[in-house]
C-alpha atoms as a PDB file:
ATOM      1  CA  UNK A   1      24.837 -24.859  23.530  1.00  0.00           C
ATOM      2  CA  UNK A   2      21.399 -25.829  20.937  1.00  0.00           C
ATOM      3  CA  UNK A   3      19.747 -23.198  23.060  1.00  0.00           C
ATOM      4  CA  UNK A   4      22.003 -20.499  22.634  1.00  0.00           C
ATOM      5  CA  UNK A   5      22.102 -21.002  18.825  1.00  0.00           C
ATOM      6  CA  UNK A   6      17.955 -21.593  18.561  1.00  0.00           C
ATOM      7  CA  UNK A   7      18.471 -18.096  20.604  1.00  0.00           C
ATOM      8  CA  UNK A   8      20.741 -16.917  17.742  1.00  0.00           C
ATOM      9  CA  UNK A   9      18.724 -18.117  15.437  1.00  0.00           C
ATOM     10  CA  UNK A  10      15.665 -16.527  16.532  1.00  0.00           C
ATOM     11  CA  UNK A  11      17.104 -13.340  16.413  1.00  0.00           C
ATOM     12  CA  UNK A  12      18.481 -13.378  13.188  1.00  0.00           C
ATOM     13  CA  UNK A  13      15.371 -14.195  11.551  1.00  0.00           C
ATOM     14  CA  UNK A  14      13.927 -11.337  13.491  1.00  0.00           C
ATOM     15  CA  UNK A  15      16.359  -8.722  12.122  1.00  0.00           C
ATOM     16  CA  UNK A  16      15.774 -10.297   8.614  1.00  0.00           C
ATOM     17  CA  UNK A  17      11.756  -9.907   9.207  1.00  0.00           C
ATOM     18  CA  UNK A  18      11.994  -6.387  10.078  1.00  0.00           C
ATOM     19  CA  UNK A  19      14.658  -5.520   7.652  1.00  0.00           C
ATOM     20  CA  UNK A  20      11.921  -7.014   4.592  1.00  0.00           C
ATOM     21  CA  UNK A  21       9.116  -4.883   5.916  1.00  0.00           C
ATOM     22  CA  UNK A  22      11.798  -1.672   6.149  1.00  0.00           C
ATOM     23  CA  UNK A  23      12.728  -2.581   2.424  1.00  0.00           C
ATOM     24  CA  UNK A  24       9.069  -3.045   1.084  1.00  0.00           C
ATOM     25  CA  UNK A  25       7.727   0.143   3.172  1.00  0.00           C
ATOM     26  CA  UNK A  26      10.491   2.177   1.558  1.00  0.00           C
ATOM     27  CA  UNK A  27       9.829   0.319  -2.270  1.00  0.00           C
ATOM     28  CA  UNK A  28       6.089   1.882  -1.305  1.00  0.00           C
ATOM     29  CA  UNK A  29       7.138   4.962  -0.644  1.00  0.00           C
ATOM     30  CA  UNK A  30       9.297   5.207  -3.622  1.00  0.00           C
ATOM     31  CA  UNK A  31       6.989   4.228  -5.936  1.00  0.00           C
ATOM     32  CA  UNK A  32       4.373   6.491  -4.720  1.00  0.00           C
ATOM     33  CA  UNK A  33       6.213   9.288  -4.652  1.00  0.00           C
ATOM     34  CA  UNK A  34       7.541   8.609  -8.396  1.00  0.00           C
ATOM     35  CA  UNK A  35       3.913   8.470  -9.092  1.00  0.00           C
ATOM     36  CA  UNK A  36       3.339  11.928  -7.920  1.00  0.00           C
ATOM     37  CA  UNK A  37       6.618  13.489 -10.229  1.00  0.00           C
ATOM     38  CA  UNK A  38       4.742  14.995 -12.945  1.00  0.00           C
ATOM     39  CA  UNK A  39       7.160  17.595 -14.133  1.00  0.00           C
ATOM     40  CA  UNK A  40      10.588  15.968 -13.621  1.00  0.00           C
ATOM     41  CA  UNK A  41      11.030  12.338 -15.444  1.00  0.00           C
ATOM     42  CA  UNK A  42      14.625  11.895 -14.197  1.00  0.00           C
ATOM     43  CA  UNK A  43      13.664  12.048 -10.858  1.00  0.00           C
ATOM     44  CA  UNK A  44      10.381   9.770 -11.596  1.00  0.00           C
ATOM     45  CA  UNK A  45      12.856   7.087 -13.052  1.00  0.00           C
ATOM     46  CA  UNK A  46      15.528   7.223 -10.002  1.00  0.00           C
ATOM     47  CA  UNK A  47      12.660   6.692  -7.666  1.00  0.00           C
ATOM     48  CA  UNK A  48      11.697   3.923  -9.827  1.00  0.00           C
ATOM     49  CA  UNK A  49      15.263   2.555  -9.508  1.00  0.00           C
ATOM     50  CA  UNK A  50      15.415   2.965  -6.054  1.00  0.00           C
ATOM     51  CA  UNK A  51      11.980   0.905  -5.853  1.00  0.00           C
ATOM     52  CA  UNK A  52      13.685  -2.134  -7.913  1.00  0.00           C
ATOM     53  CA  UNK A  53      16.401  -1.940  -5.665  1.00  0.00           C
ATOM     54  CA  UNK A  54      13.891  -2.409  -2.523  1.00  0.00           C
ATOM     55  CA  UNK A  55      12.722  -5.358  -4.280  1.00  0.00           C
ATOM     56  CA  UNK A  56      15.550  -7.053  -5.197  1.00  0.00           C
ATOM     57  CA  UNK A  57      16.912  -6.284  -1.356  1.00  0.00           C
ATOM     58  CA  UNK A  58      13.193  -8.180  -0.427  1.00  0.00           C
ATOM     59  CA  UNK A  59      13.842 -10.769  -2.414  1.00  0.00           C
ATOM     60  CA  UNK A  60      17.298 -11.347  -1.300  1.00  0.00           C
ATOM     61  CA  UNK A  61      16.266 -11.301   2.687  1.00  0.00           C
ATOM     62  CA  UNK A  62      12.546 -13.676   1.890  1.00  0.00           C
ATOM     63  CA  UNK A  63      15.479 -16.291   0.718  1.00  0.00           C
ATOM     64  CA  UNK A  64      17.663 -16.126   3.442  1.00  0.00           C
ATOM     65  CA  UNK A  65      14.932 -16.476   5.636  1.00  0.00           C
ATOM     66  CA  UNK A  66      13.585 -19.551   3.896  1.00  0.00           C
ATOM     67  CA  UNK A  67      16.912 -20.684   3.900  1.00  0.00           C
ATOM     68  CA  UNK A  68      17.063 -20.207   7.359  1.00  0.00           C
ATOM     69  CA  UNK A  69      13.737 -22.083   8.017  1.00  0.00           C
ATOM     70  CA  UNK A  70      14.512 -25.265   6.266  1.00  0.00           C
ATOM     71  CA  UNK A  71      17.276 -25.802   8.140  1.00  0.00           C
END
């Protein structure tokens, strides 16, 4: 039965590592685009809200993992 949860295991820190580089590819691409938004600061700011968001997500899933690790 360890094998089946190492197994488990393994693949929950594999959806966590893809889910942090999803979240900090779209906190890029956020904040890239709000750098572009000259002529509309509303926008520029929701984009910039939507990049904290990314980045709070990140931070969120880098814990679990670690959490995950030192056990």
């Amino acid at each position: 039965m360890g094998n089946r949860k190492n197994k488990d295991n393994d693949h929950i820190k594999e959806i966590l590592e893809n889910s942090i580089e999803i979240e900090e590819d779209l906190m890029r691409t956020y904040l890239i685009t709000a750098e572009r938004v000259h002529d509309d600061g509303e926008l520029k700011e929701r984009l910039v809200n939507f990049a904290e968001g990314n980045a709070k997500r990140t931070k969120q899933l880098l814990d679990e993992l670690e959490e995950m690790t030192d056990k």
